[in-house]
Protein backbone atom coordinates (compact mmCIF):
# COMPACT_ATOMS: atom_id res chain seq x y z
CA UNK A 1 9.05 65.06 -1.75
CA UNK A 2 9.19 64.58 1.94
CA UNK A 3 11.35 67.48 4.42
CA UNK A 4 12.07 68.52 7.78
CA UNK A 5 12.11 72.01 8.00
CA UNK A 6 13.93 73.43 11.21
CA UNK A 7 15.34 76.52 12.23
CA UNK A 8 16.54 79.04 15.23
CA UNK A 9 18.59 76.16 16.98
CA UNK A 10 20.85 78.92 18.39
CA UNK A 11 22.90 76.27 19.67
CA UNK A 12 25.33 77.37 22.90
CA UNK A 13 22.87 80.30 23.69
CA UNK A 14 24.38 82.18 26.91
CA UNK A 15 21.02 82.07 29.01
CA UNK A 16 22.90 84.77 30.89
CA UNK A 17 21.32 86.00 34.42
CA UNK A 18 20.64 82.31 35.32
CA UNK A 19 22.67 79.85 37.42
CA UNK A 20 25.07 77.91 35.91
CA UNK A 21 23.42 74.53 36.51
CA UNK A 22 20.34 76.27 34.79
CA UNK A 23 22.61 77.61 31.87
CA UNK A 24 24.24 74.28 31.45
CA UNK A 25 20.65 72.99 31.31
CA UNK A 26 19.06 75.41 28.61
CA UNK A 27 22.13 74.53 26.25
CA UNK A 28 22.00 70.89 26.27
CA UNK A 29 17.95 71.00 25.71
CA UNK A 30 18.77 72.83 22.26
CA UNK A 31 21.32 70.07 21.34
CA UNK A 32 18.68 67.63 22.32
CA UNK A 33 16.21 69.26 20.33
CA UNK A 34 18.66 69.04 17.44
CA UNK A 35 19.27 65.38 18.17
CA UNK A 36 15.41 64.38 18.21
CA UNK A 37 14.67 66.31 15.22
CA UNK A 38 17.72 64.24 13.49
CA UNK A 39 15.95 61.34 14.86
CA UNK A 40 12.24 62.22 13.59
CA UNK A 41 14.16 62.95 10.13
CA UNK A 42 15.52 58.95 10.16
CA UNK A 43 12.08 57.83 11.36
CA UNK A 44 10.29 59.94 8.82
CA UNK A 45 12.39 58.77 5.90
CA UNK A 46 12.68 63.09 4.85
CA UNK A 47 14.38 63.25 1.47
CA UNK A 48 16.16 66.26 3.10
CA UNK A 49 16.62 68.31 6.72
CA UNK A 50 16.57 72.12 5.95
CA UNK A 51 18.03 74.59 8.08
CA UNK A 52 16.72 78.12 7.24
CA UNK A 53 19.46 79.89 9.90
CA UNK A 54 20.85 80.45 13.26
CA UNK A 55 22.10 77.29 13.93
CA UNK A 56 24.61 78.97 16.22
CA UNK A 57 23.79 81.32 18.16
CA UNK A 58 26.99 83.66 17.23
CA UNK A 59 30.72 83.08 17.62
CA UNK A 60 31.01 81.08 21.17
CA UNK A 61 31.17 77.31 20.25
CA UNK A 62 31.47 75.06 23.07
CA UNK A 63 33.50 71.58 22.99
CA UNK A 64 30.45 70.26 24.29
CA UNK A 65 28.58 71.68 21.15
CA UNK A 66 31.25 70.69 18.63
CA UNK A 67 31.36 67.60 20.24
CA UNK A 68 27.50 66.94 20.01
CA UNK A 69 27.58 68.21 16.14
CA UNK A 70 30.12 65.79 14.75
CA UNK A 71 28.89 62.94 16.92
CA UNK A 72 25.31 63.34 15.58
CA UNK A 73 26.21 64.50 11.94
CA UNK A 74 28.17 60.87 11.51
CA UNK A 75 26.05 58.96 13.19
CA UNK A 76 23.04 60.26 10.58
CA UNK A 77 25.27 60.00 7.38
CA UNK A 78 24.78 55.94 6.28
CA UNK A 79 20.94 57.13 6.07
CA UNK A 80 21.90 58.96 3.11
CA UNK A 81 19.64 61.78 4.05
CA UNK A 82 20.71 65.28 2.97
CA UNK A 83 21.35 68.13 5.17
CA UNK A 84 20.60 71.96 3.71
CA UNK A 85 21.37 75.00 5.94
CA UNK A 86 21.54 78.07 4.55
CA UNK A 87 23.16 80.55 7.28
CA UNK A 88 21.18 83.61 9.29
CA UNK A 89 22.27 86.52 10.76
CA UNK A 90 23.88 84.91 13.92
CA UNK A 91 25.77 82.39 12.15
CA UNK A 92 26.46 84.59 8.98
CA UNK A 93 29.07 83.10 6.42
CA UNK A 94 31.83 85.56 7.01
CA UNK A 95 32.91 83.60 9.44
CA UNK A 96 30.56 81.47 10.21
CA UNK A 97 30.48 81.91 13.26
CA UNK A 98 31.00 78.99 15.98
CA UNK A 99 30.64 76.83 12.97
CA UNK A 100 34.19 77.80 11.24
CA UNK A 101 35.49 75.35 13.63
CA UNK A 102 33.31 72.64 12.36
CA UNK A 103 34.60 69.86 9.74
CA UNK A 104 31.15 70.05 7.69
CA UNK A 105 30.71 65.88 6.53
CA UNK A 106 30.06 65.22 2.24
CA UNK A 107 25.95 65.04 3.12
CA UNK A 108 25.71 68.66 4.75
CA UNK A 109 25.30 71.10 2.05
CA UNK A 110 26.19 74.76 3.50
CA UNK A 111 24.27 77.81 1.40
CA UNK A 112 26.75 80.99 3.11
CA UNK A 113 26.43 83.88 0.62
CA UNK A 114 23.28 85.86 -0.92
CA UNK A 115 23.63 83.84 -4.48
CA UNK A 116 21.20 81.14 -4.58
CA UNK A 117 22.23 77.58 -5.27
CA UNK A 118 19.84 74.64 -6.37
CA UNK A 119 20.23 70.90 -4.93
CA UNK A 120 18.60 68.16 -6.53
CA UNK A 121 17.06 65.54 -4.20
CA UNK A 122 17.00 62.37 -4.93
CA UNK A 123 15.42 58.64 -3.71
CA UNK A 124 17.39 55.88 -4.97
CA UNK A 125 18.01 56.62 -9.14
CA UNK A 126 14.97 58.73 -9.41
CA UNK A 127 14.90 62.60 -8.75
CA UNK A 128 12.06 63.93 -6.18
CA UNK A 129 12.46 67.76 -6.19
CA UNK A 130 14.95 70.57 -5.94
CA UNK A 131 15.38 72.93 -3.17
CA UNK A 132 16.84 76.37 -3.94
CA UNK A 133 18.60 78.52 -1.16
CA UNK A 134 20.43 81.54 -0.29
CA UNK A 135 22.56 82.24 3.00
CA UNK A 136 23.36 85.21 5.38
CA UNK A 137 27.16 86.39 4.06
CA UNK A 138 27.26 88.73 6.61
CA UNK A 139 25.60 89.64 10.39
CA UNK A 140 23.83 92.60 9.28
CA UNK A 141 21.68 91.72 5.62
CA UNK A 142 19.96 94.45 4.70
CA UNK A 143 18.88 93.35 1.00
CA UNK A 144 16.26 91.13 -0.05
CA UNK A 145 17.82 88.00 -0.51
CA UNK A 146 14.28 86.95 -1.83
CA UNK A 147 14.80 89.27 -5.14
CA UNK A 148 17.56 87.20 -5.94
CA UNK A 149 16.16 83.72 -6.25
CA UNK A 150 15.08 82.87 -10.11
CA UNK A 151 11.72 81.03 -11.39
CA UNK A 152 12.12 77.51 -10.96
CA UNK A 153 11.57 75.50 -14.10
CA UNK A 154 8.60 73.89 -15.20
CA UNK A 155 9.40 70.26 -14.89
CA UNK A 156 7.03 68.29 -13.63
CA UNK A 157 8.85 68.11 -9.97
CA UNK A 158 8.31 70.24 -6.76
CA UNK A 159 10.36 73.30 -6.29
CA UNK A 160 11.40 74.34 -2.70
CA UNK A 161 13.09 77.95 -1.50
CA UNK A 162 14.75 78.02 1.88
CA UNK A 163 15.82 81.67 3.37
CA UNK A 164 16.40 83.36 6.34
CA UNK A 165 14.58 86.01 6.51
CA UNK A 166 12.03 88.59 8.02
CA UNK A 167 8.79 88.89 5.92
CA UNK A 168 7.43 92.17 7.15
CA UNK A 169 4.23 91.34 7.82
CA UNK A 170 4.67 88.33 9.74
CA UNK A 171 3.15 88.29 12.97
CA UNK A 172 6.53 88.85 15.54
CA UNK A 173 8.03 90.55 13.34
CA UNK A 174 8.40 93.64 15.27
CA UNK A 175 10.37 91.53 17.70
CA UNK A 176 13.15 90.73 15.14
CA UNK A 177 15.93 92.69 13.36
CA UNK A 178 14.84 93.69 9.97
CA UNK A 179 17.36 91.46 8.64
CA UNK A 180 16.90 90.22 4.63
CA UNK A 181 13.24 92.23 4.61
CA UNK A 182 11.18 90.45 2.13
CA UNK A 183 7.76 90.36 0.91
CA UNK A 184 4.70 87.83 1.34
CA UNK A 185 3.72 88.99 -2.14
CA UNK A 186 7.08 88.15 -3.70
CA UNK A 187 7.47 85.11 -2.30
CA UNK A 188 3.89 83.75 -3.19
CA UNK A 189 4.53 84.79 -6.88
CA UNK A 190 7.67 83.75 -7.38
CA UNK A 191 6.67 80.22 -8.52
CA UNK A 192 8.10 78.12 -5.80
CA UNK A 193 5.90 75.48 -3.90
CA UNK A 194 7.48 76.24 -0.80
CA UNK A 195 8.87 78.79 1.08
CA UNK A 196 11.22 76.98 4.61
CA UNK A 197 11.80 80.36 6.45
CA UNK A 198 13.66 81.01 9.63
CA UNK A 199 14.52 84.23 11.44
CA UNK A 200 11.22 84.57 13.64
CA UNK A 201 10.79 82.76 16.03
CA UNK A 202 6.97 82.08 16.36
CA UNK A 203 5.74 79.37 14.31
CA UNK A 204 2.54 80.67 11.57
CA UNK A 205 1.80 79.56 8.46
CA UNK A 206 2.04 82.76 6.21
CA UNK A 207 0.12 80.95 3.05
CA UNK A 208 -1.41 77.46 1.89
CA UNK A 209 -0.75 77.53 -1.57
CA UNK A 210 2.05 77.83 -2.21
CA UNK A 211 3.35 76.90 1.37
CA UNK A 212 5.03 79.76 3.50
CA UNK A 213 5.95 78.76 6.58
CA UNK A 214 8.06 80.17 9.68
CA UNK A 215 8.69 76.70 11.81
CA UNK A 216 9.30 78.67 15.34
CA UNK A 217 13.00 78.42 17.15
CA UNK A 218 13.41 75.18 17.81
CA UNK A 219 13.72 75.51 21.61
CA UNK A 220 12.26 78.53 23.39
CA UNK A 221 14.29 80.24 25.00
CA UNK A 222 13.09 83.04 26.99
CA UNK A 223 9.02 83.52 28.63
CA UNK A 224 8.29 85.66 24.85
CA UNK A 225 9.09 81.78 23.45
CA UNK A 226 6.41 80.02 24.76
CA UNK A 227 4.21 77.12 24.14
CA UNK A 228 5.15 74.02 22.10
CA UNK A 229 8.10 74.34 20.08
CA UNK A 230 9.89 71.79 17.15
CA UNK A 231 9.82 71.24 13.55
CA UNK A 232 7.87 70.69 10.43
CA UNK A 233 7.42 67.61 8.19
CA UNK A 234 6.69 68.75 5.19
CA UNK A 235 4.94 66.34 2.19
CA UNK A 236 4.93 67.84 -1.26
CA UNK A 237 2.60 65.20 -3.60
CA UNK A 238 3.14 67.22 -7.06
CA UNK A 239 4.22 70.48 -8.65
CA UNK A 240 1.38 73.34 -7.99
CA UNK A 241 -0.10 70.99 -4.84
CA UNK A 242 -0.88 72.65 -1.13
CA UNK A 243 2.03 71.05 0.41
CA UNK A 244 1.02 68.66 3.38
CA UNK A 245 2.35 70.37 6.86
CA UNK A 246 2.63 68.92 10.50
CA UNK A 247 4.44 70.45 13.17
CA UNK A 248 6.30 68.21 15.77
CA UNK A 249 6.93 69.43 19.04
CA UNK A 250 10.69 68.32 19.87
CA UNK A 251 11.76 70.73 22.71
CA UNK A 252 12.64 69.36 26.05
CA UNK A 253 12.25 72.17 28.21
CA UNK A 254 8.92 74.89 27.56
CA UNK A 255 8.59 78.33 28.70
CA UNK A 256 4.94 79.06 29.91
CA UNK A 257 3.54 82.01 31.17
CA UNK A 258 0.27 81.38 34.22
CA UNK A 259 -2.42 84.05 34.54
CA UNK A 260 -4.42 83.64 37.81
CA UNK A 261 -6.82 85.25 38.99
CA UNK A 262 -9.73 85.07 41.91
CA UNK A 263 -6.90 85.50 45.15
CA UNK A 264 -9.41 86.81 47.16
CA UNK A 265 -9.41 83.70 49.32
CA UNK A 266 -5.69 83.27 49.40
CA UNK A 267 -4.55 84.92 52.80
CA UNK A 268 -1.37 82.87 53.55
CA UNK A 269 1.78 82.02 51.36
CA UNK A 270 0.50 78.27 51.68
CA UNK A 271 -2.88 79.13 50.06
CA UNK A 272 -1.49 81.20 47.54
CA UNK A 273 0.40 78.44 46.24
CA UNK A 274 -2.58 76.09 46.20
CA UNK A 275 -4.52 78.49 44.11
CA UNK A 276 -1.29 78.47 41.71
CA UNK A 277 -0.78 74.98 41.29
CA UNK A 278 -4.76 74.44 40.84
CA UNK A 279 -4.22 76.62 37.82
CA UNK A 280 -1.12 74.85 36.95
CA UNK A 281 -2.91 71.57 37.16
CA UNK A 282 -5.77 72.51 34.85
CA UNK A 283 -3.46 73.82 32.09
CA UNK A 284 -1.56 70.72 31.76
CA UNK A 285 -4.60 68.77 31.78
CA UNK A 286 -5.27 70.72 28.19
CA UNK A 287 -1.95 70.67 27.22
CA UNK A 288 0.13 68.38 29.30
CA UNK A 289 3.56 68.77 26.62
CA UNK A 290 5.95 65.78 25.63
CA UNK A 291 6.67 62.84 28.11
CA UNK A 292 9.25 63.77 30.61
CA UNK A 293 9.14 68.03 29.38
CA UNK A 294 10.40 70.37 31.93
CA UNK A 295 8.66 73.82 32.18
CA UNK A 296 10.30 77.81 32.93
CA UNK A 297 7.01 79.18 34.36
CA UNK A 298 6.40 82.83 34.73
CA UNK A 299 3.36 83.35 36.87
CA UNK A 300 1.29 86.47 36.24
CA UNK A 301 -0.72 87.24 39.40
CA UNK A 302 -3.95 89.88 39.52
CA UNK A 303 -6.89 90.76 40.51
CA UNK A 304 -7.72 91.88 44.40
CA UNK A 305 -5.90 90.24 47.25
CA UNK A 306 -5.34 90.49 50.61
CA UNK A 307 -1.29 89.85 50.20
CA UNK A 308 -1.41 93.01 48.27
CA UNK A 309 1.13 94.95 50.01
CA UNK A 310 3.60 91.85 50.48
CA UNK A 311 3.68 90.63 46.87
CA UNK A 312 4.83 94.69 46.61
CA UNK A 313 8.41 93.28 48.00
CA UNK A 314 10.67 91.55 45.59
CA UNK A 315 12.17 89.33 48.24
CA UNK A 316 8.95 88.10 49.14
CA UNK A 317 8.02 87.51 45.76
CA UNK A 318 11.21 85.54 45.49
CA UNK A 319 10.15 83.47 48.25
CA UNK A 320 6.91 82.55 46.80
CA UNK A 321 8.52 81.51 43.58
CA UNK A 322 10.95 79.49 45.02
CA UNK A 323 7.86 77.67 46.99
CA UNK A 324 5.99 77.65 43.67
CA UNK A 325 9.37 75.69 41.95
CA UNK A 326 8.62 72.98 44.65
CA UNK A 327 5.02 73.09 44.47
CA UNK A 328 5.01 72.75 40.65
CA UNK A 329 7.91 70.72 39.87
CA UNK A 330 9.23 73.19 37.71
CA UNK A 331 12.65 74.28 36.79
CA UNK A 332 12.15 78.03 37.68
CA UNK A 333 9.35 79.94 38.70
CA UNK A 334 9.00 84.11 37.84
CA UNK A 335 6.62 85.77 39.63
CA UNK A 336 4.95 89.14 38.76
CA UNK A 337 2.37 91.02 41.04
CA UNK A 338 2.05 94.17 39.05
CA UNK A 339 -1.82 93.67 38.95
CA UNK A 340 -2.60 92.97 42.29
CA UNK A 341 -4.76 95.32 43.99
CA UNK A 342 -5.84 95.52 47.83
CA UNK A 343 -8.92 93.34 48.52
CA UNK A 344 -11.06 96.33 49.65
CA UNK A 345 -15.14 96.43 49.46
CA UNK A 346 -15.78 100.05 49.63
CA UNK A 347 -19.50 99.01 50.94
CA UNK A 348 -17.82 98.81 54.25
CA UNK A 349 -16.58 101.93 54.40
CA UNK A 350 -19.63 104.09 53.02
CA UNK A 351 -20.94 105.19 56.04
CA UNK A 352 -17.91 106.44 57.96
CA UNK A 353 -17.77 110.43 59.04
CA UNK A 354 -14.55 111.46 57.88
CA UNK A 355 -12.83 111.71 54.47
CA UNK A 356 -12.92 108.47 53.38
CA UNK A 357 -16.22 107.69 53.77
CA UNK A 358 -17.64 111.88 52.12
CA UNK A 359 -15.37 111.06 49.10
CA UNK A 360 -16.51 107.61 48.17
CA UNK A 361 -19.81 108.49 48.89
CA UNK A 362 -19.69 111.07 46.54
CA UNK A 363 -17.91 109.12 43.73
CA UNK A 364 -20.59 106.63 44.05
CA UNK A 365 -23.46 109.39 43.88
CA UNK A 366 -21.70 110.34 40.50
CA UNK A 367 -21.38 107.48 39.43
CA UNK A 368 -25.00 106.35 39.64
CA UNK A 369 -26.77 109.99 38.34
CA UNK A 370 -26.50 110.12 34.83
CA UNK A 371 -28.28 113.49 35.26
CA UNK A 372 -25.31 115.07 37.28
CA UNK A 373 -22.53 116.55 35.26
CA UNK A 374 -19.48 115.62 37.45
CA UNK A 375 -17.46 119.02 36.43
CA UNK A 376 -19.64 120.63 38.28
CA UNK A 377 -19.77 119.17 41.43
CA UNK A 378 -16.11 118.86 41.09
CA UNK A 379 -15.50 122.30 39.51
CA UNK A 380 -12.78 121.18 37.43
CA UNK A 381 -12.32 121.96 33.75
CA UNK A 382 -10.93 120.21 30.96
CA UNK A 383 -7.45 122.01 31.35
CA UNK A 384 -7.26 120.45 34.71
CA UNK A 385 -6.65 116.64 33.76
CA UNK A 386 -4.48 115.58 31.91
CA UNK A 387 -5.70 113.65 28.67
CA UNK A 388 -9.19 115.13 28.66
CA UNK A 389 -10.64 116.00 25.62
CA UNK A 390 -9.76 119.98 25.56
CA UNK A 391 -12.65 122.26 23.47
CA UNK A 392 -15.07 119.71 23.80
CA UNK A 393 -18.96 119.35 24.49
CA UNK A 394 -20.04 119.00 28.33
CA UNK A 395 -21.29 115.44 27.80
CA UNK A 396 -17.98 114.17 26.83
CA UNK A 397 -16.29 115.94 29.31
CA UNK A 398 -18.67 113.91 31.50
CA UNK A 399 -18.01 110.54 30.00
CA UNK A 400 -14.44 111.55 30.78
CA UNK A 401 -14.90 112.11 34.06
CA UNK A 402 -17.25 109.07 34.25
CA UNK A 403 -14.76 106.55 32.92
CA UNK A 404 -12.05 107.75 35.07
CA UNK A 405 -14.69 107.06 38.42
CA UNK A 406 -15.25 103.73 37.13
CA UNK A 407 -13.89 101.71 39.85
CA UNK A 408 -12.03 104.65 41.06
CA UNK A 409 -13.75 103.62 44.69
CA UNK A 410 -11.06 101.13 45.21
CA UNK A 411 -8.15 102.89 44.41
CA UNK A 412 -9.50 106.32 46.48
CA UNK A 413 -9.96 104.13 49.71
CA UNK A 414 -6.18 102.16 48.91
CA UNK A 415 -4.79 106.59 48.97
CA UNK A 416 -6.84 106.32 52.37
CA UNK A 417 -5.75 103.57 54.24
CA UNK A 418 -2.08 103.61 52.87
CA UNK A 419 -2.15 100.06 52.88
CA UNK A 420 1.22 100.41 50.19
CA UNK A 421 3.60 100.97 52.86
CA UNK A 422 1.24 99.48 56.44
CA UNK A 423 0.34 102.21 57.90
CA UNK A 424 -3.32 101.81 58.49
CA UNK A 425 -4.00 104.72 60.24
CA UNK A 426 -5.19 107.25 57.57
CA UNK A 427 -8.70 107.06 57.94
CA UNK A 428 -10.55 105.39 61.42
């Protein structure tokens, strides 16, 4: 038994906070991601597409959506191939959302309530498996639809279970409404082959044998949604066999989030963006995505630097991203400076007579004597820091005091010079 597994379309999601042009561009990548994973299903020859939920992203439906759905949903029905979507929590079957609008075609089978239903799939006269599902009826599930689904027979054929749900100890789960809660233990005992889920949105394989598997959204659609996202082929060779499980990367548009590093040497706006796009260059080399993707980037910059204080102003930072969309050829650029720190060398300023130079010379002669016990050169006790272990023995007290010293140089001689709002007069 051969499936595609797909799920999260969240088709006509608002993108809200983004220009319309953008908007307009998020929505039609998840209706091409729909289309291609149609297409991949025809190429593939799938016995069946299942959607585990959240085709629709809630009640909007746009004519461009509706449009796109009974366009594609025609077009795909002289292959013959099945459709199975069992409804989520955004596209619930009291209602069904967006999707009440839509004249479902004879091939689409639509699983809206918490009673499972089995489908028998067939190729040509002979019979190839049965998938068994169980839909949202309402926007806010709060039993385990899982409990409901019986033990598949014992005849000789693969069994398949398709739910929207949360598994609790799924990794992203946290980041999800606890929506149709199940368990990994349930579901691996409950004598199915596999499990199609959908709900969370990162893709993970929660067990081999039998075969759990979240497939991911099937567009990302914020920076949390990054990396490579699509479908799953799925290839089940017998009753009791590790299903066979490739993922397919079908989205148009990827969110990626850029960590760099070393900006010591960047001094100007143009070499700044250099030392971005270098990094930019070097990721793609590993992981270039599809032909023709287009990339959200949000660019995480750190480390010492001497733009410190101007990366501090959100209007610059605009600026810079809206060089780095050029520089990159990227759709939109984010940029975040939280941790950038001044590109100070306290060296310089050790031998200076006045405060700056008495105080880091002290921290560093603290620092380096393990036989010094910094509360007493500082005369402070535990109750006067916050978060210091209270009642305890003078060497942790010390290790305390050590750890917060480590590199506490830096950010003593940034107090100093004030170089957070440019006046560089506080210590000469």
């Amino acid at each position: 038994m051969r499936l595609l597994h797909l799920a999260d379309v969240h088709l006509d999601t608002l993108f809200a906070g983004r220009s319309e042009s953008l908007r307009q561009r998020l929505r039609e990548a998840s209706r091409e991601a729909f289309r291609r994973a149609l297409r991949l299903a025809v190429d593939r020859r799938v016995d069946a597409i299942l959607i585990a939920g959240d085709l629709f992203d809630g009640e909007r439906l746009s004519f461009q959506t509706e449009g796109f759905l009974r366009e594609e949903l025609e077009e795909l029905a002289p292959t013959g191939i099945p459709i199975l979507y069992a409804t989520g929590n955004h596209d619930p079957g009291d209602g069904l959302s967006g999707g009440s609008r839509i004249s479902w075609p004879a091939h689409l089978t639509l699983f809206q309530g918490p009673e499972p239903r089995s489908v028998e799939l067939r190729r040509g006269e002979s019979r190839v498996g049965t998938v068994t599902a169980a839909g949202h009826a309402s926007s806010r599930e709060e039993r385990d639809l899982s409990a409901l689904f019986p033990t598949p027979p014992v005849d000789g054929l693969p069994h398949v279970a398709m739910l929207h749900t949360q598994v609790v100890s799924a990794g992203g789960a946290a980041e999800h409404d606890s929506y149709a809660p199940s368990e990994l233990a349930r579901l691996r005992d409950s004598g199915y082959d596999y499990w199609a889920l959908g709900h969370i949105h990162l893709r993970q394989e929660l067990a081999s044998l039998p075969g759990i598997q979240f497939p991911g959204n099937l567009q990302g659609r914020n920076p949390r949604e990054s990396g490579a996202k699509g479908a799953l082929l799925v290839e089940i060779a017998a009753p009791g066999s590790a299903p066979r499980v490739e993922f397919v990367e079908l989205a148009p548009i990827r969110w990626e989030t850029l960590d760099v590093e070393d900006l010591e040497e960047a001094g100007s706006l143009g070499a700044l963006v250099e030392r971005v796009r270098r990094t930019w260059e070097g990721e793609r080399e590993r992981d270039p995505g599809l032909p023709g993707a287009e990339w959200m980037v949000r660019v995480n910059l750190s480390g010492p630097s001497p733009l410190h204080s101007i990366l501090k102003d959100p209007g610059e930072r605009l600026a810079l991203a809206e060089a780095l969309g050029q520089a990159l050829d990227v759709l939109e650029v984010e940029v975040r400076a939280g941790g950038v720190r001044p590109a100070l060398d306290p060296a310089r300023y050790l031998e200076r007579q006045d405060a700056a130079g008495e105080v880091l010379r002290l921290v560093g002669e603290l620092a380096g004597n393990p036989d010094v016990l910094p509360q007493e050169v500082l005369s402070v006790t535990p109750g006067d820091l916050a978060g210091a272990p209270v009642d305890s023995e003078p060497a942790l007290l010390a290790a305390y005091l050590r750890g917060l010293l480590a590199e506490g140089d830096r950010s003593l001689l940034e107090r100093f010079l004030d170089t957070g709002s440019g006046n560089r007069g506080g210590a000469r």
